[in-house]
Protein backbone atom coordinates (compact mmCIF):
# COMPACT_ATOMS: atom_id res chain seq x y z
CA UNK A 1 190.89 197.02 86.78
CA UNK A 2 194.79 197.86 85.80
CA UNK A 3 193.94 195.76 82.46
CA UNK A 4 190.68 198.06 81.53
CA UNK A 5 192.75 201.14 82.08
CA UNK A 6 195.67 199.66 79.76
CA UNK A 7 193.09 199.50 77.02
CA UNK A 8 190.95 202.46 77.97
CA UNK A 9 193.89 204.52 77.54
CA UNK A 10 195.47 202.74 74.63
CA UNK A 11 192.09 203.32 72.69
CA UNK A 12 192.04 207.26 73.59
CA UNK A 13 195.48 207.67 72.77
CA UNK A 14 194.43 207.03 68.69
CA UNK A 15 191.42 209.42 68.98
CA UNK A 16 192.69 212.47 71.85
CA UNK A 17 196.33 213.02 70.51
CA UNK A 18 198.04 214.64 67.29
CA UNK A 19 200.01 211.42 66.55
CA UNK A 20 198.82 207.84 66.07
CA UNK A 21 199.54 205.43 68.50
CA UNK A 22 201.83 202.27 68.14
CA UNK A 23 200.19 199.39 68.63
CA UNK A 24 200.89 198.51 72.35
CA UNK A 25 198.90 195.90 72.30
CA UNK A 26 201.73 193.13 71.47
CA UNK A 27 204.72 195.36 73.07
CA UNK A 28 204.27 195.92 77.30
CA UNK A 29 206.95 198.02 76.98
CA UNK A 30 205.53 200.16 75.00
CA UNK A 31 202.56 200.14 76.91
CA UNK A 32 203.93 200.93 80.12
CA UNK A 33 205.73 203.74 78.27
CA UNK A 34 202.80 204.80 76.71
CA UNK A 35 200.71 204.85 80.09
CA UNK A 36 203.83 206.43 81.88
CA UNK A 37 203.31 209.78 79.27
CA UNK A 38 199.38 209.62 79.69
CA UNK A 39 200.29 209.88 83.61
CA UNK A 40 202.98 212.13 83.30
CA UNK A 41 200.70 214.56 80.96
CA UNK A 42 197.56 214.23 83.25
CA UNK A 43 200.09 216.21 86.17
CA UNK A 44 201.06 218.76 83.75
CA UNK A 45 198.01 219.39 82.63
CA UNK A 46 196.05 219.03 86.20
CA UNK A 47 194.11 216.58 84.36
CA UNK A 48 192.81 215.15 88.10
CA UNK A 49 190.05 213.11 86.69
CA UNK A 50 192.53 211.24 84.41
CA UNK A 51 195.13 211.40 87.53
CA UNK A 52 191.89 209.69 89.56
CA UNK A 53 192.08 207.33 86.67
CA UNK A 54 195.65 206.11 87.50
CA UNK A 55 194.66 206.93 91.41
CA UNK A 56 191.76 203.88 91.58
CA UNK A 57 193.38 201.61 89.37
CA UNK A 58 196.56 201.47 91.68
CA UNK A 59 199.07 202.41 89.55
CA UNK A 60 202.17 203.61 91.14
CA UNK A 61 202.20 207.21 91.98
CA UNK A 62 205.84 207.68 92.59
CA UNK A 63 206.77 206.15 88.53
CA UNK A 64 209.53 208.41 87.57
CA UNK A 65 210.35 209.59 83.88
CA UNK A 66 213.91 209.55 82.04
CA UNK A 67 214.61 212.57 84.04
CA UNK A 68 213.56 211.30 87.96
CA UNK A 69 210.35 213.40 87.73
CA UNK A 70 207.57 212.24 89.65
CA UNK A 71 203.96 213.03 88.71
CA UNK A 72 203.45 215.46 92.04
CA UNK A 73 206.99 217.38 90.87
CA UNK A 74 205.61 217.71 87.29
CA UNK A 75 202.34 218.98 88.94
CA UNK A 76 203.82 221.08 91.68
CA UNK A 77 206.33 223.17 88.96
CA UNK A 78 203.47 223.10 86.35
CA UNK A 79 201.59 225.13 88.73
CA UNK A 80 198.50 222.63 89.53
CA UNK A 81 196.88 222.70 92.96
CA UNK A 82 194.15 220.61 92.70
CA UNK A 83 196.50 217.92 91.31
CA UNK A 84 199.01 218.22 94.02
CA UNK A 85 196.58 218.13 96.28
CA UNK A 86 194.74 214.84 94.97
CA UNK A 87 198.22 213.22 94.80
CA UNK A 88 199.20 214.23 97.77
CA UNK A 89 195.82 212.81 98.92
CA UNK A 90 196.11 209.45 97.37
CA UNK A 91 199.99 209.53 99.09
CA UNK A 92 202.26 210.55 96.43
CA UNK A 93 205.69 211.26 98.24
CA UNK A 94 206.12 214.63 98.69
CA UNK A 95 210.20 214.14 99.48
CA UNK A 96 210.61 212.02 96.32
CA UNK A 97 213.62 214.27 94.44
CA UNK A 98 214.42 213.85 90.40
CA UNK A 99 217.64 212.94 89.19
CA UNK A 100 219.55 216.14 90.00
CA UNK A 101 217.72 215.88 93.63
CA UNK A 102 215.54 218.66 93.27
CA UNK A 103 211.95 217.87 95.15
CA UNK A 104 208.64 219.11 93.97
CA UNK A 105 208.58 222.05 96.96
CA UNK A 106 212.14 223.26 95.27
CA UNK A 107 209.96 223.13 92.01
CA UNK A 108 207.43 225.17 93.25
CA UNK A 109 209.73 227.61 95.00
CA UNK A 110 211.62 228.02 91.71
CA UNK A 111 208.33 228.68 89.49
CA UNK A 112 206.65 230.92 92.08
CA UNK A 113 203.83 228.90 92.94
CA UNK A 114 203.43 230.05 96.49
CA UNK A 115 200.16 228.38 97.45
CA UNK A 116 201.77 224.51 96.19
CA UNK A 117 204.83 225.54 97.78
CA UNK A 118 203.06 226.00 101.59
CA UNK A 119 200.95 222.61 100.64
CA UNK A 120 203.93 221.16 100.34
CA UNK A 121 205.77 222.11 103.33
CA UNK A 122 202.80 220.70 104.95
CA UNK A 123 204.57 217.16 104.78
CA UNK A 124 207.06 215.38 106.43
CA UNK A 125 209.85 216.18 104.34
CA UNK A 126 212.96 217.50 105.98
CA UNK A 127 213.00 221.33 105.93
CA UNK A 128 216.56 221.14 105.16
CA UNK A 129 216.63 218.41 102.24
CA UNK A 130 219.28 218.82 99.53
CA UNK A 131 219.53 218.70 96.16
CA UNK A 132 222.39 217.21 94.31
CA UNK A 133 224.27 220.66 94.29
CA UNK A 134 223.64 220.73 98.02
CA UNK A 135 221.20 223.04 98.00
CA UNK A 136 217.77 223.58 100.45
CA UNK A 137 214.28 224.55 99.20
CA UNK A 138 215.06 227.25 101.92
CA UNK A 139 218.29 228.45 99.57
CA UNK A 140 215.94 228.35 96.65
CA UNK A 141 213.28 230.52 98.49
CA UNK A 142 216.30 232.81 99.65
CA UNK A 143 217.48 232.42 95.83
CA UNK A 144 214.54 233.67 93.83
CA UNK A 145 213.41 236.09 96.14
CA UNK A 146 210.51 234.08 97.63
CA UNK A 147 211.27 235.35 100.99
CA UNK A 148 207.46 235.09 102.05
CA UNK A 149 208.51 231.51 102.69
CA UNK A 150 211.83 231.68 104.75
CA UNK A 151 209.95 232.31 108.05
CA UNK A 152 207.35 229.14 107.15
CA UNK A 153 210.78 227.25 106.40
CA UNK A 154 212.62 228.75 109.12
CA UNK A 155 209.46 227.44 111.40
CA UNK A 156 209.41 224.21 110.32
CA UNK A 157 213.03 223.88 111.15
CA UNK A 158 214.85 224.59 108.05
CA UNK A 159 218.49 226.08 108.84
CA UNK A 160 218.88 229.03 107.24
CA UNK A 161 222.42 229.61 107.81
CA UNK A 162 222.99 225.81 106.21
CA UNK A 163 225.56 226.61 102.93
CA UNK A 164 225.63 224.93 99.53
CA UNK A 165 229.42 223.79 98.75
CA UNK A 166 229.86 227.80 97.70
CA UNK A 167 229.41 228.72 100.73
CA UNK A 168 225.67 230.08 99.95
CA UNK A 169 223.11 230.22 102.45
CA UNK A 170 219.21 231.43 102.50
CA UNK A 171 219.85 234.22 104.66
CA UNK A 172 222.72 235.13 102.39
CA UNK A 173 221.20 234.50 99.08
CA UNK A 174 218.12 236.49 100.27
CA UNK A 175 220.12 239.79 101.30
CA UNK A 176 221.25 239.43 97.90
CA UNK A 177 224.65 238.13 98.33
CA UNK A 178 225.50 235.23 96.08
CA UNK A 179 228.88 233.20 96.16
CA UNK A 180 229.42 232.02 92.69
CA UNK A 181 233.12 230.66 93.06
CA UNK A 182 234.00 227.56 94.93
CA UNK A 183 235.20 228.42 98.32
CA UNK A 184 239.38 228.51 98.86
């Protein structure tokens, strides 16, 4: 089944996109790379048949581009429900963080995508996970003004007192009170 995908989408990469295709066919690195932007473009796009695609032919859900992105992060900042939701269905990991630690929920939060962003605190991610600048999805809600979520954080047991290394917190950053200056 993995092997008819390979081919299914190396075919309909000549004939559904601008540029021609390399010929995988003797290169699997070039295939897997090939398959990785197919995937990685079906998330963006909320492309969930394609995603179903991937989905029944067991291909890894949690592959990660150059930049740590997961397919559910692409989909949850990109604004795509149903292809969250599918992913999150099939067991994508909804605490999986890119290479600056950022999750897909801190994606969400960030782009304003409300709806994906309660989906998401649906799973059994830590409330207070951090991102490589020590920051919370709760500090990003507090942040960008998306205080509609603090309470749903604050009830799933995020601490919104926690501080980032400037001494920012939610509540703080949500009153409107930033810290930009490493604390003394």
């Amino acid at each position: 089944m993995r092997w008819c995908l390979c081919f299914f989408l190396a075919a309909l990469s000549s004939s559904a996109f601008a540029e021609p295709a390399a010929d995988v066919t003797q290169d699997p690195a070039a295939l897997k790379a090939q398959l990785q932007d197919y995937y990685f473009d079906a998330a963006r796009r909320g492309d969930v048949p394609m995603l179903e695609t991937f989905i029944d032919a067991g291909y890894s859900l949690d592959t990660r581009d150059a930049k740590g992105y997961t397919a559910l992060i692409l989909a949850a900042y990109h604004g795509q429900t149903e292809a969250v939701n599918r992913l999150l269905a099939a067991g994508a990991d909804a605490c999986a963080q890119d290479q600056r630690g950022n999750t897909a929920l801190m994606g969400a939060i960030f782009k304003g995508e409300m709806h994906i962003a309660r989906t998401l605190l649906a799973s059994d991610c830590s409330p207070d996970q951090r991102n490589g600048a020590g920051q919370t999805a709760a500090m990003y809600a507090g942040l960008f003004n998306r205080v509609e979520l603090l309470d749903a954080l604050k009830a799933k047991g995020a601490d919104l007192n926690a501080e980032d290394p400037l001494g920012n917190s939610a509540a703080r950053l949500a009153s409107g009170e930033i810290r930009n200056a490493a604390p003394r």
